[in-house]
PDB file of N, CA and C in Angstrom:
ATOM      1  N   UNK A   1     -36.139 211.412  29.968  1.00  0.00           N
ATOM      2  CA  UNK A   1     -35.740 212.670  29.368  1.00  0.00           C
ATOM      3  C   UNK A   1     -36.950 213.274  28.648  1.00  0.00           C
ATOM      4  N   UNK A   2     -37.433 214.721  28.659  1.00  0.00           N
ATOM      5  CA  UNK A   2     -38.297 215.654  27.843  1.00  0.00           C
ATOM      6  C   UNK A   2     -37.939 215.629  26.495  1.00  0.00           C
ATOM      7  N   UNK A   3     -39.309 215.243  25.954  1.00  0.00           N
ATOM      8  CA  UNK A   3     -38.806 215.430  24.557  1.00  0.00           C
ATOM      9  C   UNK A   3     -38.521 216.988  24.161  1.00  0.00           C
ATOM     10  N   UNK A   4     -38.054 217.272  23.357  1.00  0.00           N
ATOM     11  CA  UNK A   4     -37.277 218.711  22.943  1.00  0.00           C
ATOM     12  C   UNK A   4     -37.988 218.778  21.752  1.00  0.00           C
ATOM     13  N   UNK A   5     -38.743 219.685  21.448  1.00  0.00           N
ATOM     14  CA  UNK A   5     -39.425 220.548  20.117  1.00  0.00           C
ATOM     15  C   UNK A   5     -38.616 221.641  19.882  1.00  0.00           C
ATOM     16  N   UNK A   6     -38.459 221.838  18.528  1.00  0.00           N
ATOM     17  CA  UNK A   6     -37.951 223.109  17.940  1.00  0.00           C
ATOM     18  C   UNK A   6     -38.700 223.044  16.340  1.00  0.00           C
ATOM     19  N   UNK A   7     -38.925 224.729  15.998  1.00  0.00           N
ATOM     20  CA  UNK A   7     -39.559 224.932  15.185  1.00  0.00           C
ATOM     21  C   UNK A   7     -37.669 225.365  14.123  1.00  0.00           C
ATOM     22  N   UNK A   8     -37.954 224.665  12.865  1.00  0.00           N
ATOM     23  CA  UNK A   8     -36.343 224.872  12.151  1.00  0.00           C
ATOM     24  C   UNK A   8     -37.096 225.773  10.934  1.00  0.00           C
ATOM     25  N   UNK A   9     -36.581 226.454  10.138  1.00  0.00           N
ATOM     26  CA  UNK A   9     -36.805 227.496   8.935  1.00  0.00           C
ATOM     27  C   UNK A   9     -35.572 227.732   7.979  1.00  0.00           C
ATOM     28  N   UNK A  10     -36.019 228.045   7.010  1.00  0.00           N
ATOM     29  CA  UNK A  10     -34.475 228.355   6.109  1.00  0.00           C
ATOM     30  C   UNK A  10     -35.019 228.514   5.158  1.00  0.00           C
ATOM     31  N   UNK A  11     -34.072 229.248   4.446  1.00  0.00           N
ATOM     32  CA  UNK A  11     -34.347 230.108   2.991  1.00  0.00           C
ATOM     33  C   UNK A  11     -34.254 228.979   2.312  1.00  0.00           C
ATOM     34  N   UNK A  12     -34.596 229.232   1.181  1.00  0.00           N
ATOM     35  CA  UNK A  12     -34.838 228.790  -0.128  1.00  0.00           C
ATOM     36  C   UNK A  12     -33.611 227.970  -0.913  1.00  0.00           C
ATOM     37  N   UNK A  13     -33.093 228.646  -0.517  1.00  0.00           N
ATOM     38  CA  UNK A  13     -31.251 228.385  -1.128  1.00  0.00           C
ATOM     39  C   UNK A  13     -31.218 226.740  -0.564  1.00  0.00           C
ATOM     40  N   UNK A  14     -31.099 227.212   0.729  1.00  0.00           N
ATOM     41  CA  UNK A  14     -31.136 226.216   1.949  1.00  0.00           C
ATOM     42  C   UNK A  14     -32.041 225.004   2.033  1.00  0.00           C
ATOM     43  N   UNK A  15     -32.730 225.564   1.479  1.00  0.00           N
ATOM     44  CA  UNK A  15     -33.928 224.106   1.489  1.00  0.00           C
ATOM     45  C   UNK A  15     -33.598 223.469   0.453  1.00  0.00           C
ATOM     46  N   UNK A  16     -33.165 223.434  -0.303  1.00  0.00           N
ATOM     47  CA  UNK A  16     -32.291 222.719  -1.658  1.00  0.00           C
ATOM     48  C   UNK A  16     -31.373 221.858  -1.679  1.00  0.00           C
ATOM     49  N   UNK A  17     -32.216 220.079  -1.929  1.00  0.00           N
ATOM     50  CA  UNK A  17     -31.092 219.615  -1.595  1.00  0.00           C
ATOM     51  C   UNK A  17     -30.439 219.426  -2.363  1.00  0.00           C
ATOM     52  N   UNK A  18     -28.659 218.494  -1.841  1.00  0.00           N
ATOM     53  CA  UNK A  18     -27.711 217.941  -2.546  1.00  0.00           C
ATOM     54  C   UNK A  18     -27.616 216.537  -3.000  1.00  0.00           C
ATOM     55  N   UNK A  19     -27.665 215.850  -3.877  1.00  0.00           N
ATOM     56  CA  UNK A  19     -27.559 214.733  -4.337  1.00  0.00           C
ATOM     57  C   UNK A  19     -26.082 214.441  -4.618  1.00  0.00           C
ATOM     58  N   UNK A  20     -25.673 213.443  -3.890  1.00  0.00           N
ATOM     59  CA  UNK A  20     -24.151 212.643  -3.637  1.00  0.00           C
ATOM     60  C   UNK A  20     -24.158 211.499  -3.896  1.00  0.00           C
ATOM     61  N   UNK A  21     -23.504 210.903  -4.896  1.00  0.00           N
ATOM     62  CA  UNK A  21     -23.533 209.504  -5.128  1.00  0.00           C
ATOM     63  C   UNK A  21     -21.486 208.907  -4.402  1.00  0.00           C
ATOM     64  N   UNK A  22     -21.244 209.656  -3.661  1.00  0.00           N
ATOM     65  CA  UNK A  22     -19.821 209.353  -3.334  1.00  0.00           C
ATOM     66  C   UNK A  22     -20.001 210.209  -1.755  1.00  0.00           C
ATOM     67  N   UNK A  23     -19.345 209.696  -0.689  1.00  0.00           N
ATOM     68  CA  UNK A  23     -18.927 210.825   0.119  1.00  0.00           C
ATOM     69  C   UNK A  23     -17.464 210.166   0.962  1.00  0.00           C
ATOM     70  N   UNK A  24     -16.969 211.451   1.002  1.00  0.00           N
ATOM     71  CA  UNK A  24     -15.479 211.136   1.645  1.00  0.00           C
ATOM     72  C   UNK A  24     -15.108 211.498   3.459  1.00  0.00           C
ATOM     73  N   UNK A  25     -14.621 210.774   4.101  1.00  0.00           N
ATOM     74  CA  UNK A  25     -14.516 211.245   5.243  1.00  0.00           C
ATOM     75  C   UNK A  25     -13.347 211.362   5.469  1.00  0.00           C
ATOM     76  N   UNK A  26     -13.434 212.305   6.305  1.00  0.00           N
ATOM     77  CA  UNK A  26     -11.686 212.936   7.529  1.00  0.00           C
ATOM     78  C   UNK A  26     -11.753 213.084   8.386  1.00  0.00           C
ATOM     79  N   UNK A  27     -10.604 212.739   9.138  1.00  0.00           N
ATOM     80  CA  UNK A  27     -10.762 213.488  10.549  1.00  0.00           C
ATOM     81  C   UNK A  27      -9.191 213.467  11.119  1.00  0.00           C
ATOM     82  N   UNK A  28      -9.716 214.469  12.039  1.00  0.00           N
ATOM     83  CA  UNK A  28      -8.432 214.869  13.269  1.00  0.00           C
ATOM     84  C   UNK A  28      -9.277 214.715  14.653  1.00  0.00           C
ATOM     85  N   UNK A  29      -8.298 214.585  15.992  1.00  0.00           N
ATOM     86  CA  UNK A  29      -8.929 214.627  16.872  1.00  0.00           C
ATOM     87  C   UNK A  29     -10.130 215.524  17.153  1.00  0.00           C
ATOM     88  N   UNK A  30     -10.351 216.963  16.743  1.00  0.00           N
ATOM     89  CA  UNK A  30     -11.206 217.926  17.055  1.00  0.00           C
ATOM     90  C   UNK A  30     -12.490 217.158  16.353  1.00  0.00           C
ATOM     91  N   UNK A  31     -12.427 217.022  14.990  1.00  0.00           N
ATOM     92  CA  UNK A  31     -13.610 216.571  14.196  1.00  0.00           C
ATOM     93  C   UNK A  31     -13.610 215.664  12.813  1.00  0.00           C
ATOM     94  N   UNK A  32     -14.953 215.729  12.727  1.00  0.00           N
ATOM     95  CA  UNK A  32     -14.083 214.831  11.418  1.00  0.00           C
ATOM     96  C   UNK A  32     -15.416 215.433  10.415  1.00  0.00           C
ATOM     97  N   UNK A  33     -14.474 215.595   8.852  1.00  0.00           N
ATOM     98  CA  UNK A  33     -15.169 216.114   7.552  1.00  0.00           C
ATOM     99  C   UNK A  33     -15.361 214.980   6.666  1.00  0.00           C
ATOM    100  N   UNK A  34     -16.700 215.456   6.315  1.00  0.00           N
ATOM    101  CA  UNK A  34     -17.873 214.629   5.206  1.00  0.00           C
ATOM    102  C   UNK A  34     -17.817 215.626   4.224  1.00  0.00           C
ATOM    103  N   UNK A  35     -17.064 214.802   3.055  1.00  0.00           N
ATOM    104  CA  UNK A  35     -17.576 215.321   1.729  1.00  0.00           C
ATOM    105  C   UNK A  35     -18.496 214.758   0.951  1.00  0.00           C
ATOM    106  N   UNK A  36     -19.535 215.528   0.780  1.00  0.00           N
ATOM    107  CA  UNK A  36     -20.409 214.526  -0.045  1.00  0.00           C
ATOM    108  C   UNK A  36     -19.890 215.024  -1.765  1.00  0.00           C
ATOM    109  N   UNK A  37     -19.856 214.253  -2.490  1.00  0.00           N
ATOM    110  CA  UNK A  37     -19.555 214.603  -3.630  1.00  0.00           C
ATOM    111  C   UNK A  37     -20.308 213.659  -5.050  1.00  0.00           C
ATOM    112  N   UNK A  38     -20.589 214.572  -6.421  1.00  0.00           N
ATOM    113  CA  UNK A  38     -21.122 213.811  -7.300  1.00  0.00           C
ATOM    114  C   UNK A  38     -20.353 213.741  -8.630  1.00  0.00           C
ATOM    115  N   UNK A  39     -20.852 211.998  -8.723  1.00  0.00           N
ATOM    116  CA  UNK A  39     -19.511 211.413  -9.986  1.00  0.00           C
ATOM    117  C   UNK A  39     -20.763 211.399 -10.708  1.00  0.00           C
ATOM    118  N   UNK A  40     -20.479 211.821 -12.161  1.00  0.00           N
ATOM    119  CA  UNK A  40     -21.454 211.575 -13.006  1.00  0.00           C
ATOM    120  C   UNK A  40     -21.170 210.372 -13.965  1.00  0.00           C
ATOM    121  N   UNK A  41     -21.915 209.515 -13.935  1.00  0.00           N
ATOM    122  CA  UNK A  41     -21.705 208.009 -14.604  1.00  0.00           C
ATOM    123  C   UNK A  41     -21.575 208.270 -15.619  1.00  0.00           C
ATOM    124  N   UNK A  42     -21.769 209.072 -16.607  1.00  0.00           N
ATOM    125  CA  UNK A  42     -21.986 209.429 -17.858  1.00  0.00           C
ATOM    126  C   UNK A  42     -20.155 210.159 -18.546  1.00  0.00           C
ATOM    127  N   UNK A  43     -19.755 210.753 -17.738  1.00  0.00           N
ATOM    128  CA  UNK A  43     -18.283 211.587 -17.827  1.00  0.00           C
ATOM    129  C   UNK A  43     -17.681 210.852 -17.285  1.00  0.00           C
ATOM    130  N   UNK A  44     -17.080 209.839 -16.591  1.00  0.00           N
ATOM    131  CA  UNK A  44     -16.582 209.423 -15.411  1.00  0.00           C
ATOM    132  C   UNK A  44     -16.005 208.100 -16.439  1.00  0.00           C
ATOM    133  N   UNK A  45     -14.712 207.549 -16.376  1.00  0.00           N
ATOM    134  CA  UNK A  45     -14.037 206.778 -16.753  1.00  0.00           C
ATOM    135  C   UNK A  45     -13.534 206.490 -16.146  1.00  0.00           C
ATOM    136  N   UNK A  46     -12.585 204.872 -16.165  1.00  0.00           N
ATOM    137  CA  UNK A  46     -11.553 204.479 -15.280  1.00  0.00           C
ATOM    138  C   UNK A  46     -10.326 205.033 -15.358  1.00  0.00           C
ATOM    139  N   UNK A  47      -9.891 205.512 -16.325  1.00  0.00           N
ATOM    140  CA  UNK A  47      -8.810 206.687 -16.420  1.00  0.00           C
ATOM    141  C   UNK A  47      -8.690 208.093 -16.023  1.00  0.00           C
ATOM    142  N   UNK A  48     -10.349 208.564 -15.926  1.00  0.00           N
ATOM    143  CA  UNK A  48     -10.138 209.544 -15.770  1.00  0.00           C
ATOM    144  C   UNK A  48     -11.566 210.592 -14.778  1.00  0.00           C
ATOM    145  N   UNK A  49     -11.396 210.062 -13.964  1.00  0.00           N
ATOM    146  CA  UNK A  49     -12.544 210.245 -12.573  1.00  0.00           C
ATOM    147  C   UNK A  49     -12.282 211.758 -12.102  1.00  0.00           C
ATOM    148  N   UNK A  50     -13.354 212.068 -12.265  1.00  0.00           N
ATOM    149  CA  UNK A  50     -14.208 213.397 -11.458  1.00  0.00           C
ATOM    150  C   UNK A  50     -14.963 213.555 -10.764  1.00  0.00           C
ATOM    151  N   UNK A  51     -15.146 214.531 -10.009  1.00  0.00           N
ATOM    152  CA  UNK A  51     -16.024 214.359  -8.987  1.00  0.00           C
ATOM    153  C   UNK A  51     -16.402 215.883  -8.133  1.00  0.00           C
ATOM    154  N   UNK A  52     -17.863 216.299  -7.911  1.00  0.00           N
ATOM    155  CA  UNK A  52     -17.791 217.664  -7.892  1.00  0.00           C
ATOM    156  C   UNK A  52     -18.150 217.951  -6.557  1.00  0.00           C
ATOM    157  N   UNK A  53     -17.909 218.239  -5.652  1.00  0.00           N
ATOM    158  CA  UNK A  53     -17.793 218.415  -4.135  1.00  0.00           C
ATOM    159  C   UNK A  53     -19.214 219.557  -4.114  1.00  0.00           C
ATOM    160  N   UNK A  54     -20.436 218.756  -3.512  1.00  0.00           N
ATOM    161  CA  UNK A  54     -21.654 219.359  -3.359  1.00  0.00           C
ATOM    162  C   UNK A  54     -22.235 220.036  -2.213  1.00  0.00           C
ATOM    163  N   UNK A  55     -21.071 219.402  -1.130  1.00  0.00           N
ATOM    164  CA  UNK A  55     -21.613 219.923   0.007  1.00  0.00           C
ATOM    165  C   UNK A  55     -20.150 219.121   1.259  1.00  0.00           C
ATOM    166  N   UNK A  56     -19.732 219.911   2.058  1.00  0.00           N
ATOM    167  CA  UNK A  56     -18.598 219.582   3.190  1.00  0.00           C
ATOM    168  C   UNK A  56     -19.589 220.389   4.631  1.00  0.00           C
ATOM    169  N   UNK A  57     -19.575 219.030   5.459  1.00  0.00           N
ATOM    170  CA  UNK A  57     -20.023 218.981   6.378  1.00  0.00           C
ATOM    171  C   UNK A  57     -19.071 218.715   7.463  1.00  0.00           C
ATOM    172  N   UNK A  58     -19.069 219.608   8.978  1.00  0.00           N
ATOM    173  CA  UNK A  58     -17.706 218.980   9.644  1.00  0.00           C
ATOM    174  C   UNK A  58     -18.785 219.119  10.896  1.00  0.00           C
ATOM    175  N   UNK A  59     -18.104 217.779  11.383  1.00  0.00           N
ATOM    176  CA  UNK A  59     -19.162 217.604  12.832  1.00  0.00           C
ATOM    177  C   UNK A  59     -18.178 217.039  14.093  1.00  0.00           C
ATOM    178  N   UNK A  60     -18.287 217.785  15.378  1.00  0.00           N
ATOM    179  CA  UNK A  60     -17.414 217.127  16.276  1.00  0.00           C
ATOM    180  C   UNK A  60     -17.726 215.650  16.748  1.00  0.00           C
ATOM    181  N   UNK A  61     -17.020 214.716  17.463  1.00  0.00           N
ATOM    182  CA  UNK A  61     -16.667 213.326  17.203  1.00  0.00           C
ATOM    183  C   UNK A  61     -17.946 212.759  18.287  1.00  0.00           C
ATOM    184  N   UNK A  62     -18.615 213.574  18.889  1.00  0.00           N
ATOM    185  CA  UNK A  62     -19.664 213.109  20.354  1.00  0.00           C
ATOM    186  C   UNK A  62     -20.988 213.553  19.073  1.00  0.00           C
ATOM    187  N   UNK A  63     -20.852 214.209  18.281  1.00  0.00           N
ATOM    188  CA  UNK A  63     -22.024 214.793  17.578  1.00  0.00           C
ATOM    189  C   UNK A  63     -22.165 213.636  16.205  1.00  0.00           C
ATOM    190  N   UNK A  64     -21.307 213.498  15.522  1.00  0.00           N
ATOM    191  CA  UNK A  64     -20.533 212.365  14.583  1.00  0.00           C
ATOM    192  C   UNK A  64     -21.392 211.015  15.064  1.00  0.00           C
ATOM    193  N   UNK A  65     -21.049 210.349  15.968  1.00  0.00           N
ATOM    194  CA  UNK A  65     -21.888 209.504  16.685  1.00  0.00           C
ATOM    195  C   UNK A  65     -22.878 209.401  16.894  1.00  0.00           C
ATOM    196  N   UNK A  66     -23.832 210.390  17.391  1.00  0.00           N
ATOM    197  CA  UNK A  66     -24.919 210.337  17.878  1.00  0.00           C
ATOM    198  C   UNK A  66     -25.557 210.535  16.146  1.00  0.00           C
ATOM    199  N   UNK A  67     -25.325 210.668  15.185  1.00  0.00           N
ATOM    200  CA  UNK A  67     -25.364 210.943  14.038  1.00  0.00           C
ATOM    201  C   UNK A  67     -25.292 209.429  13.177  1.00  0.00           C
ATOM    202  N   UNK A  68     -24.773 208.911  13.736  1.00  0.00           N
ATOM    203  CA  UNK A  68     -23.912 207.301  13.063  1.00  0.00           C
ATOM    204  C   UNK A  68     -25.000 206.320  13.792  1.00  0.00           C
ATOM    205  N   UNK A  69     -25.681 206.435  15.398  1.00  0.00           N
ATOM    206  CA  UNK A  69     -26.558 206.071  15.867  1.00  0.00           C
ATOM    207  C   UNK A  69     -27.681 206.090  15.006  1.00  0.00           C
ATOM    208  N   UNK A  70     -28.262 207.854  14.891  1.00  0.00           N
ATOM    209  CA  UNK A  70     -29.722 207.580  14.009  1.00  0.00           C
ATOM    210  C   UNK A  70     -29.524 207.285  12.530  1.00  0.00           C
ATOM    211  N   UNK A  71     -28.727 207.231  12.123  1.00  0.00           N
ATOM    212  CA  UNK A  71     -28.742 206.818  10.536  1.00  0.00           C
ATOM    213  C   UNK A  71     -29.176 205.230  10.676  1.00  0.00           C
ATOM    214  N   UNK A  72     -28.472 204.538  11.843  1.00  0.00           N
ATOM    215  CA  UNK A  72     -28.231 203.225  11.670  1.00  0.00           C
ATOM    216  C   UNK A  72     -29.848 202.536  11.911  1.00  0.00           C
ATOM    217  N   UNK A  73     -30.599 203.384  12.917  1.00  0.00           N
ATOM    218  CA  UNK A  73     -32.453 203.259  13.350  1.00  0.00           C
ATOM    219  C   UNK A  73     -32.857 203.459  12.202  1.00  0.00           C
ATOM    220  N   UNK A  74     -32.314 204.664  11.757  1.00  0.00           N
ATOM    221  CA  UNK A  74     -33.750 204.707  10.250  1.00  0.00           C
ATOM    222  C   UNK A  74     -32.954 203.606   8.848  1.00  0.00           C
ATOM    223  N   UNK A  75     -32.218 203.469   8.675  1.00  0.00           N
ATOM    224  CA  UNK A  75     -31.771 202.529   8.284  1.00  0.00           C
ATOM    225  C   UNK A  75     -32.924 201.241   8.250  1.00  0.00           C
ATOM    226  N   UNK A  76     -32.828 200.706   9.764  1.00  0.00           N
ATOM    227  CA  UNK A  76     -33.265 199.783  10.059  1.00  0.00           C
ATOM    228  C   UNK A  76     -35.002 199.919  10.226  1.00  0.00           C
ATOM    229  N   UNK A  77     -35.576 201.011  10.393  1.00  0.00           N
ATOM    230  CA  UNK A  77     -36.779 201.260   9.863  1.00  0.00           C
ATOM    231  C   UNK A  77     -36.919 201.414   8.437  1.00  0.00           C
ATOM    232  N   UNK A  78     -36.442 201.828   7.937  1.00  0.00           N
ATOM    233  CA  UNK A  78     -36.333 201.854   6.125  1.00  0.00           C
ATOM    234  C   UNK A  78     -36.511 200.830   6.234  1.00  0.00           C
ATOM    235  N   UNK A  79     -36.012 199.844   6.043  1.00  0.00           N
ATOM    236  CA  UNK A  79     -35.705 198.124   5.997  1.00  0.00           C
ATOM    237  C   UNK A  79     -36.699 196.979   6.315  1.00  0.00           C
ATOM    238  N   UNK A  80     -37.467 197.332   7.494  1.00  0.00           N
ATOM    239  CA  UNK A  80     -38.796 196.778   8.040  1.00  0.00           C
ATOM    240  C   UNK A  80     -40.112 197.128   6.876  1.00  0.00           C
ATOM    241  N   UNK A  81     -39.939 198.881   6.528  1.00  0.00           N
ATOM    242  CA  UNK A  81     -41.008 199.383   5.746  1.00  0.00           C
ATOM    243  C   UNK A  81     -40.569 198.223   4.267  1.00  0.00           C
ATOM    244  N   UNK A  82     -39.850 198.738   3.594  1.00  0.00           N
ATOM    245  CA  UNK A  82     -39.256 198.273   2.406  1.00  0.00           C
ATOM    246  C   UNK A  82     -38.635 197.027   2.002  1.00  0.00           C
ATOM    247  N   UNK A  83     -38.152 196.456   2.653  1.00  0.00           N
ATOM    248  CA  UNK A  83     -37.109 195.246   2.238  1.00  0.00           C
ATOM    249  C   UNK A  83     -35.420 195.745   2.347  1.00  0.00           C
ATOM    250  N   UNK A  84     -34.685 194.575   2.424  1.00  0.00           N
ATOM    251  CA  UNK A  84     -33.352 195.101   2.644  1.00  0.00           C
ATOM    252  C   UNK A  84     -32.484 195.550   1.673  1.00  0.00           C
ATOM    253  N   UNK A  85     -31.581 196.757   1.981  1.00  0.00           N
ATOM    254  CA  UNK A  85     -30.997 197.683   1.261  1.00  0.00           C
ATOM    255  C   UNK A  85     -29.662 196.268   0.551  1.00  0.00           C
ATOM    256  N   UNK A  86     -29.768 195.990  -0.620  1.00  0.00           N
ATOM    257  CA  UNK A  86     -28.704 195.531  -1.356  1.00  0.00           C
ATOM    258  C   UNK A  86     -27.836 196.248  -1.485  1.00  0.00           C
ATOM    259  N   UNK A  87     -26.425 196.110  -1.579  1.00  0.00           N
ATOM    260  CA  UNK A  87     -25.293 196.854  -1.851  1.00  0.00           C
ATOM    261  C   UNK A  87     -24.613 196.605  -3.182  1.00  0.00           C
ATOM    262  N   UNK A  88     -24.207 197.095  -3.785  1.00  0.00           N
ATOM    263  CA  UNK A  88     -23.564 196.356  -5.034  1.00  0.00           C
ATOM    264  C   UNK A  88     -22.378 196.176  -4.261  1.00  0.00           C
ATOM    265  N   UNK A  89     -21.513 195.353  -5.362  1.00  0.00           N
ATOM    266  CA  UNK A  89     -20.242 194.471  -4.997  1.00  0.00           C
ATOM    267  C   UNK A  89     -19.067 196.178  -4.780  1.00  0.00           C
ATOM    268  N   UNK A  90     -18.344 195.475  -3.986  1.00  0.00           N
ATOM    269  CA  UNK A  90     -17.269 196.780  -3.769  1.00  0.00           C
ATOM    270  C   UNK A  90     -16.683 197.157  -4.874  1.00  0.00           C
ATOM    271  N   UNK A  91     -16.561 198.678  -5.123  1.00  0.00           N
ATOM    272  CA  UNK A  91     -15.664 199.158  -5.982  1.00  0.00           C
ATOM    273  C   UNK A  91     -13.604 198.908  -5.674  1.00  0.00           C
ATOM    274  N   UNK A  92     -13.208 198.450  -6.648  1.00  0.00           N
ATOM    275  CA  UNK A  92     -11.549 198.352  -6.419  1.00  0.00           C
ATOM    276  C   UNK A  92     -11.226 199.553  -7.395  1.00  0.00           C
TER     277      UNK A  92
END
């Protein structure tokens, strides 16, 4: 297969990223939605959790994948460069 070049651009707004320490997923057959969202450790209690929706991303389920593919490569290049990604213990 040809590799594919494209030149990408975007305003300012756009080039700004979002920082998510939470993200939520959905789906229906058509697609499925990524919320990325941020809990601030500082406000955030076990009684009483917030969370501010920074960015909703919806991607169809052949696109989703191929998406779930390269995360999982650079992942695993991250990992070779750096050492392996620790997880903390699961939240209940």
């Amino acid at each position: 297969m040809a590799e594919r070049r494209m030149q990408i651009t975007a305003d300012n707004e756009t080039r700004r990223a979002h920082y998510s320490n939470l993200a939520l997923i959905s789906h229906r057959k058509e697609e499925f939605v990524i919320d990325f969202l941020f809990v601030d450790p500082q406000a955030a209690s076990a009684d009483q959790g917030r969370a501010i929706l920074t960015s909703r991303v919806a991607l169809n389920p052949g696109h989703l994948k191929r998406l779930y593919q390269a995360i999982g490569e650079n992942i695993q290049r991250y990992e070779k460069n750096f050492g392996n990604i620790v997880l903390p213990p699961t939240l209940k």
